[in-house]
Protein backbone atom coordinates (compact mmCIF):
# COMPACT_ATOMS: atom_id res chain seq x y z
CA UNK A 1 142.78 170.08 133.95
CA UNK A 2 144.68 170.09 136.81
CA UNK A 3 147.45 166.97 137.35
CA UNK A 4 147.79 164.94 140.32
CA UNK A 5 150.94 163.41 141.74
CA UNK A 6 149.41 160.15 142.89
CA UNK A 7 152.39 157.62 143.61
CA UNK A 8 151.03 155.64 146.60
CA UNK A 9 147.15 156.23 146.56
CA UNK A 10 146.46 152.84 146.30
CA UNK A 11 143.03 151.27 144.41
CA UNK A 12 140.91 153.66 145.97
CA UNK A 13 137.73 153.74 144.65
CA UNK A 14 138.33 152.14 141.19
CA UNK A 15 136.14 149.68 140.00
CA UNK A 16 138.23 147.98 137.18
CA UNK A 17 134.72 148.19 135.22
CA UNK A 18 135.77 149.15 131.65
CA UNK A 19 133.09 151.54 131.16
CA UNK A 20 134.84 154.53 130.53
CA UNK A 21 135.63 157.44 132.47
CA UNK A 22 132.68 159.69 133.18
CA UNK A 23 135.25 163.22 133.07
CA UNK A 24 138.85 164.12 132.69
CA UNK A 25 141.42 162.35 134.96
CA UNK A 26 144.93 162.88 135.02
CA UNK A 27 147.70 161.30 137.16
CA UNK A 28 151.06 160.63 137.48
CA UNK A 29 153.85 159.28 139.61
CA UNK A 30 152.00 155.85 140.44
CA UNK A 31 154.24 153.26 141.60
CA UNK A 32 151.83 150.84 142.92
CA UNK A 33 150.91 148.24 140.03
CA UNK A 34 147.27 147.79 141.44
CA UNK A 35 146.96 151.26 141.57
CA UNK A 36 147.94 151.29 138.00
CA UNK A 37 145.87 148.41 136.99
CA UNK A 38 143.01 150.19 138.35
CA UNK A 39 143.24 153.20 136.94
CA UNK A 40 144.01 151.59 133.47
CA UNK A 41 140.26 149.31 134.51
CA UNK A 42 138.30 152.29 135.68
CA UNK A 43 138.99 154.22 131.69
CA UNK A 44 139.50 151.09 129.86
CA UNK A 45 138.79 147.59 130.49
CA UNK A 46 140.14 145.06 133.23
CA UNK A 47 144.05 144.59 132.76
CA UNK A 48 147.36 142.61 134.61
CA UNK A 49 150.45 144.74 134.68
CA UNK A 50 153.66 142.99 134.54
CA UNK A 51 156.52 145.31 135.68
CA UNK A 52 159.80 144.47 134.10
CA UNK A 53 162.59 142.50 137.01
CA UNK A 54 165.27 145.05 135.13
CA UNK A 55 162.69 148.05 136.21
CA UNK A 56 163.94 149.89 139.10
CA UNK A 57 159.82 150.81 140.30
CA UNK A 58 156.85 152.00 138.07
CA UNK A 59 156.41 155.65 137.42
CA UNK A 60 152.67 155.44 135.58
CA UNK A 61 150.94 158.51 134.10
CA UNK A 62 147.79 158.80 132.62
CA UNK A 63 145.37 161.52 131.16
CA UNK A 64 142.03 160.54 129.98
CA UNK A 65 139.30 162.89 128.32
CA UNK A 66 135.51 161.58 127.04
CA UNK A 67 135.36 163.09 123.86
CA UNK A 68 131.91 162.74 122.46
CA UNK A 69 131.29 159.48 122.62
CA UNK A 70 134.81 158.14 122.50
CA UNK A 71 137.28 157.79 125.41
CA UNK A 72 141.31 159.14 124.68
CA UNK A 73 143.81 159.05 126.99
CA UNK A 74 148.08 159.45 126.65
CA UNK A 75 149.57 156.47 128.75
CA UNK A 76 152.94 155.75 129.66
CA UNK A 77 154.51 153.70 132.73
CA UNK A 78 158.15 154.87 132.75
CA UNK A 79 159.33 150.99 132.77
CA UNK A 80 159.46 148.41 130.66
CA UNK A 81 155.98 146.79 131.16
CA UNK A 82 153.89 143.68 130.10
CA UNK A 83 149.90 144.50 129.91
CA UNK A 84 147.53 141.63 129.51
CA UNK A 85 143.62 143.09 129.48
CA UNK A 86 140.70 141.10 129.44
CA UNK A 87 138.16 139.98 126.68
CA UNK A 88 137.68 143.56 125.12
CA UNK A 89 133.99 144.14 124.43
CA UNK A 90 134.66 148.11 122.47
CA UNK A 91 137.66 148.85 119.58
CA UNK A 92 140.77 150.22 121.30
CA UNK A 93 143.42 151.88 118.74
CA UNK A 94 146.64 151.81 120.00
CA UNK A 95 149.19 154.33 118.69
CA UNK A 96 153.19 155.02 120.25
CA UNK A 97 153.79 158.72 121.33
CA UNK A 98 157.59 157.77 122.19
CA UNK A 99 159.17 154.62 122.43
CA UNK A 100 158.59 151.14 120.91
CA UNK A 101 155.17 149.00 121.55
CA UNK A 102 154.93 145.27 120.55
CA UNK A 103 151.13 144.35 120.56
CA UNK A 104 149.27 141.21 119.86
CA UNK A 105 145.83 139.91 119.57
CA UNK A 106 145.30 136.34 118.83
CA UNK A 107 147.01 135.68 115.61
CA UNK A 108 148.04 139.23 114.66
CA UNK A 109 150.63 141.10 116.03
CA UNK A 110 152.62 144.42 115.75
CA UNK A 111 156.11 145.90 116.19
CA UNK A 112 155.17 149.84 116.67
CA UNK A 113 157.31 152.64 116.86
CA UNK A 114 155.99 156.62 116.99
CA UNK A 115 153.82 157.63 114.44
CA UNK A 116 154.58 154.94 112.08
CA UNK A 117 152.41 151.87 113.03
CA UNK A 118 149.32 151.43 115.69
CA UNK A 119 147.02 148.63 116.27
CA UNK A 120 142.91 148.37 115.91
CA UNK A 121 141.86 145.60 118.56
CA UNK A 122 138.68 144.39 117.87
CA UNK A 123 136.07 143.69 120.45
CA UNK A 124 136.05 139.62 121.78
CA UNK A 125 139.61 138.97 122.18
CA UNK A 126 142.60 140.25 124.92
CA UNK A 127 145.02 142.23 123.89
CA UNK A 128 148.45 141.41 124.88
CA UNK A 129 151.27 144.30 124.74
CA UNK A 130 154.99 144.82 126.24
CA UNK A 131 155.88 148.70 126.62
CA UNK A 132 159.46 149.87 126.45
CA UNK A 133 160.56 151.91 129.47
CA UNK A 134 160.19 155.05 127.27
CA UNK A 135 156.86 154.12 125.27
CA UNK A 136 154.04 156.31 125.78
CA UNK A 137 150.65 155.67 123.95
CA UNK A 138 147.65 157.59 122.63
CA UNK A 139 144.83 155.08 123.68
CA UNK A 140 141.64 155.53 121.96
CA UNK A 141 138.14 153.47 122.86
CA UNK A 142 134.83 153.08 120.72
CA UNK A 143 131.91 151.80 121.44
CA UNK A 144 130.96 149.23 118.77
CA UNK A 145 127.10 150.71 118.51
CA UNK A 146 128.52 154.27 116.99
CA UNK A 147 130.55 152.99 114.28
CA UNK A 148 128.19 149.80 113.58
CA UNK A 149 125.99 152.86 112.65
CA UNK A 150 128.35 155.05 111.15
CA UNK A 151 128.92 151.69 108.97
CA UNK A 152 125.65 151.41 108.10
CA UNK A 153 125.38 154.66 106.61
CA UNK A 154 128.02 154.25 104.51
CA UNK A 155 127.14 151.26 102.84
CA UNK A 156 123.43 151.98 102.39
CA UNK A 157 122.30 148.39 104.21
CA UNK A 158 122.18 146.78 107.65
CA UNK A 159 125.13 144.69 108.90
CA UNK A 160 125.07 140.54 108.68
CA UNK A 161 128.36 139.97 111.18
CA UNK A 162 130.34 141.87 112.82
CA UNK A 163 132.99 144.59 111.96
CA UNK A 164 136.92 143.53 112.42
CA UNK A 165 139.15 145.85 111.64
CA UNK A 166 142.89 144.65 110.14
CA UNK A 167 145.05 144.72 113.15
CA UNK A 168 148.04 146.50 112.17
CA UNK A 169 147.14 150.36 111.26
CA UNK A 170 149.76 152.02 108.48
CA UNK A 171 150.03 155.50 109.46
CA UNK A 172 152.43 156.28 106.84
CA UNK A 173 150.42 156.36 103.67
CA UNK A 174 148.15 159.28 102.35
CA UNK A 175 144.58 158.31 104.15
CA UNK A 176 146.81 156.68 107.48
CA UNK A 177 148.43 160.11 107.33
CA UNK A 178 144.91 161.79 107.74
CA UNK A 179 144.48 159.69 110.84
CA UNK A 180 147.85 160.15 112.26
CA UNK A 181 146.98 164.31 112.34
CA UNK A 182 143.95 164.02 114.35
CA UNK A 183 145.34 161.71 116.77
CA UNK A 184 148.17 163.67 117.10
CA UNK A 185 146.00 167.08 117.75
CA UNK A 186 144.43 164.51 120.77
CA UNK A 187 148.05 163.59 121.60
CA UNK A 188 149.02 167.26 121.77
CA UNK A 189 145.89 168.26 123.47
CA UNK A 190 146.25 165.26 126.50
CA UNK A 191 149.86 166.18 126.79
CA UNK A 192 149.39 170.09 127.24
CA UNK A 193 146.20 169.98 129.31
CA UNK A 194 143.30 170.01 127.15
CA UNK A 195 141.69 173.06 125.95
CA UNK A 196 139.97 172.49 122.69
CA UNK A 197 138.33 169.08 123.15
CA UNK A 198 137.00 170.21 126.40
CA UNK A 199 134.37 172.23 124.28
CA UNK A 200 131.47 169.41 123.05
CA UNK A 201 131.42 171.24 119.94
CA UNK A 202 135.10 170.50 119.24
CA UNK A 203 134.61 167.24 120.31
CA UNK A 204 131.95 166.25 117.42
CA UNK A 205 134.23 167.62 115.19
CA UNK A 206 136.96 165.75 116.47
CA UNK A 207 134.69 162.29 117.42
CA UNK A 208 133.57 162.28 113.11
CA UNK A 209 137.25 163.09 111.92
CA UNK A 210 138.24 159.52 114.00
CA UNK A 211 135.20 157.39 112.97
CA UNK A 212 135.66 158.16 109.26
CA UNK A 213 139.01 157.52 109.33
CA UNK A 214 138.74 154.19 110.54
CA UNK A 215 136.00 153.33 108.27
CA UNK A 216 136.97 154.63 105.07
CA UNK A 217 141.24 154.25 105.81
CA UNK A 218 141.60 151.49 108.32
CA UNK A 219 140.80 147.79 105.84
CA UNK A 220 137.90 146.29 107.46
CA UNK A 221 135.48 143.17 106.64
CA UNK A 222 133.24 145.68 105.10
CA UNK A 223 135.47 147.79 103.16
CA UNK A 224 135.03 146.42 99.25
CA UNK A 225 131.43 147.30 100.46
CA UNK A 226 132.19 150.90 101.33
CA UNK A 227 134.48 151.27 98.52
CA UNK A 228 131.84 149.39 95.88
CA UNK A 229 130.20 151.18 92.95
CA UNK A 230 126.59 153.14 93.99
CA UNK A 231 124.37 154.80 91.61
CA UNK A 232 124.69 158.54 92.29
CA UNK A 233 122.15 160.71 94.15
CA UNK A 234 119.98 162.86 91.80
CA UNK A 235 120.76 166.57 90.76
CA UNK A 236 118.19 167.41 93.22
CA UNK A 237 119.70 165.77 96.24
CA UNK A 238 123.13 166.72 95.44
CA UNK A 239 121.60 170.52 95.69
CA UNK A 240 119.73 170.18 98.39
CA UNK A 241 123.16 168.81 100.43
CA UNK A 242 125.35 171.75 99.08
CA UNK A 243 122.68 174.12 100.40
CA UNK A 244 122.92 172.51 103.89
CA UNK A 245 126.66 172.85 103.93
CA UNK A 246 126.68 176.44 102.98
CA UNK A 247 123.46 177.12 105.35
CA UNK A 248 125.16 175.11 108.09
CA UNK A 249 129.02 174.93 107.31
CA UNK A 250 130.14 175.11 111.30
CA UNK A 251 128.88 171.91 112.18
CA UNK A 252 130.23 168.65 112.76
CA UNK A 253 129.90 167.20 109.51
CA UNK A 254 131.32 164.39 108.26
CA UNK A 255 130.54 161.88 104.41
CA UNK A 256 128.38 160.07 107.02
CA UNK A 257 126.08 162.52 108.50
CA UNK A 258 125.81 164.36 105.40
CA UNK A 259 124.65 160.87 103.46
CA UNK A 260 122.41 160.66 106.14
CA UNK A 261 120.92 163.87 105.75
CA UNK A 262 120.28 163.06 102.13
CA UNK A 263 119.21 159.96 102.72
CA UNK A 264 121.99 158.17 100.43
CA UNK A 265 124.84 156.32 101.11
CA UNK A 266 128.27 157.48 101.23
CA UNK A 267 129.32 156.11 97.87
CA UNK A 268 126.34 157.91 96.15
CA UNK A 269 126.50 160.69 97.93
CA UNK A 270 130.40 161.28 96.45
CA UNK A 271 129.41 159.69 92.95
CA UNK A 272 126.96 162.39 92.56
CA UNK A 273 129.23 165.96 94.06
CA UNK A 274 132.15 164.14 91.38
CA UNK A 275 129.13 164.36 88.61
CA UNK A 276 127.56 167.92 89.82
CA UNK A 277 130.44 169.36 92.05
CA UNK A 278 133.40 168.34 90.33
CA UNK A 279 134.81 167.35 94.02
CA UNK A 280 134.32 165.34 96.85
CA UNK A 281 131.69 166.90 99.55
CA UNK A 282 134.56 167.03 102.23
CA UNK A 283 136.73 169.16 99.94
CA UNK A 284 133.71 171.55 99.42
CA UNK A 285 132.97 171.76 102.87
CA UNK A 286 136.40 172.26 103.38
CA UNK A 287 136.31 175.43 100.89
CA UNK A 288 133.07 176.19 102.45
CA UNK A 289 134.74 176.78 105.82
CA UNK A 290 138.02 178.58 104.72
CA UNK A 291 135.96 180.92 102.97
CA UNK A 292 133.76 181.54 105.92
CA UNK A 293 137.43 181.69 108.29
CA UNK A 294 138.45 184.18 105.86
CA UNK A 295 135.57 186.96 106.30
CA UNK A 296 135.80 186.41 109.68
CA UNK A 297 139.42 186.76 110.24
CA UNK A 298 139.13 190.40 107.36
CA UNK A 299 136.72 191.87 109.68
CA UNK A 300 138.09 190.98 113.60
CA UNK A 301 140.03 193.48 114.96
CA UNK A 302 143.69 192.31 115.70
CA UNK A 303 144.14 191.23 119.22
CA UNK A 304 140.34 190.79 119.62
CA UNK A 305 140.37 186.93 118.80
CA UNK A 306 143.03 184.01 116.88
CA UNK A 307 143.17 182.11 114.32
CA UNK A 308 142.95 179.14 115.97
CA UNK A 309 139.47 180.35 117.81
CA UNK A 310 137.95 181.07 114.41
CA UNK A 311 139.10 178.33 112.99
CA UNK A 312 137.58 175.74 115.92
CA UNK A 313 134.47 177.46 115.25
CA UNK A 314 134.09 176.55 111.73
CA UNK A 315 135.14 173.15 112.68
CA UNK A 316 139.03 173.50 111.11
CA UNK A 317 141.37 172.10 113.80
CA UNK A 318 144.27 171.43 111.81
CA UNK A 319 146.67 174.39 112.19
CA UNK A 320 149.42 173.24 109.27
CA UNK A 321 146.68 172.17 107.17
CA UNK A 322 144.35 174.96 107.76
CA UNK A 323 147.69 177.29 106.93
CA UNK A 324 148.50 175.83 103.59
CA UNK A 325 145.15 175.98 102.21
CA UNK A 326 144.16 179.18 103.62
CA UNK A 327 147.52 180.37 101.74
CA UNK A 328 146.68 178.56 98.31
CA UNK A 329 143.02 180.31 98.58
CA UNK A 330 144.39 183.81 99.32
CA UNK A 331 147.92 184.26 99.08
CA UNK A 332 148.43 185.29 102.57
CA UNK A 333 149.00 182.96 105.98
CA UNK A 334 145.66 183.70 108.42
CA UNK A 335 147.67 185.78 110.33
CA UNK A 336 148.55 188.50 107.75
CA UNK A 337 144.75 188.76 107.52
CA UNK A 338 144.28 188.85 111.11
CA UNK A 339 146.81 191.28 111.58
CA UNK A 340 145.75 193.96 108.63
């Protein structure tokens, strides 16, 4: 995706909608705040950019990429900035790149720096933020329908009010961790030009890895719900869904399409692999896939594909992770196999 030095453009032809962008954009060098503003608008949601009187001029950048469903983008404005958006009507997570972030909504706010904290804004409220001069953000926006349904399927029942996420997202514990990798795979990806997540099938991948994460890691209204006790699914059904990952192991699955597939919720979906499996179904599928990576990286012939190719198409997009396991499983890194 080719970049464009845009600095004095002006508005153009943005619309300040909110309703996402409908392909990849990616600017930089914008000086003009309305220009910015718009831009922000046209991916996001309607905004008011406040440039810092200590700023010397704006230098805004900005990639965006639909990925499945979901809107990402990396965003920084080379100043120290104040952003006031409107009412937000999807979830926007919020996570610092570089630099510091302060970000508010109503009553909650947040002190971010990289990698360490984020914030979940919930649809119905502004968000209110001040960027250091250095700051640059992953910015990620769901629609409320897909993970209203996602939710759903967890729990087993239909929602009575909405979801609200806790505001403030921990990235530095063991499931916040397992967010913080596949938002910085997006961050890597927007900042080098994006190569995987311009495939749809790498998207679904990627678009499952986010919405469980924030179900089952970010504290919601509905998490003692997700978390509760459920009467396991039946020998039978427990089967019948490690059949389907072994038949179908390459594609986007995730505890929530594969309850769904069984017709169970999440809970009893895990209740019954921990009673027939003796593991959770995402560590199965996981062992699913690295055998699968395996026979196909013993039988390639070297310099005819990579490890990271093979391991896209089985739906493993984690590199260091991927590594690790792949060593644990068979003594070797991938690309001693690759390479033999």
């Amino acid at each position: 995706m080719a970049q464009i030095h845009d600095p004095d453009r002006g508005p153009g032809t943005s619309t300040g909608t909110g309703t996402g962008t409908p392909g990849p954009v990616s600017v930089r060098g914008v000086t003009d705040p309305a220009r910015a503003e718009a831009l922000v608008g046209d991916a996001y949601l309607p905004n008011r950019l406040e440039v810092s009187p200590r700023a010397s001029r704006l230098d805004m950048s900005l990639t965006v990429l639909p990925v499945g469903q979901l809107t990402v983008g990396l965003l920084g404005y080379g100043q120290e900035v104040r952003v006031v958006t409107d009412d937000a009507s999807n979830f926007h997570v919020d996570v610092p790149v570089a630099g510091r972030a302060e970000m508010s909504a109503g009553r909650d706010s947040v002190v971010a720096a990289p990698w360490d904290e984020g914030a979940v804004f919930s649809p119905g409220e502004p968000a209110r933020m001040r960027w250091s001069d250095s700051c640059l953000q992953v910015c990620l926006m769901i629609p409320p329908g897909i993970l209203e349904t996602q939710l759903e399927e967890l729990v087993g029942r239909s929602m009575v009010r909405p979801l609200r996420f806790d505001f403030a997202m921990d990235l530095r514990g063991s499931i916040g961790r397992s967010c913080s990798d596949t938002l910085r795979l997006l961050a890597r990806e927007l900042g080098d030009g994006p190569g995987l997540l311009l495939h749809p099938y790498t998207a679904s991948h990627v678009q499952s890895l986010l919405l469980d994460g924030l179900l089952l890691g970010q504290p919601h209204n509905y998490l003692e719900d997700v978390e509760g006790p459920a009467r396991p699914g039946t020998t039978a059904i427990i089967a019948r869904v490690v059949d389907l990952i072994n038949e179908r192991a390459n594609e986007p699955w995730s505890s929530t399409t594969l309850a769904r597939e069984a017709h169970l919720s999440v809970r009893a979906l895990q209740e019954g692999f921990k009673r027939d499996v003796g593991q959770p179904p995402m560590r199965y599928l996981r062992d699913v896939r690295l055998r699968r990576v395996h026979a196909v990286l013993r039988d390639a012939r070297p310099g005819s594909t990579t490890v990271q190719a093979v391991a896209s198409r089985w739906g493993m997009l984690h590199m260091g992770r991927l590594a690790a396991a792949y060593r644990a499983a068979f003594g070797e890194p991938p690309s001693s196999t690759l390479a033999r």
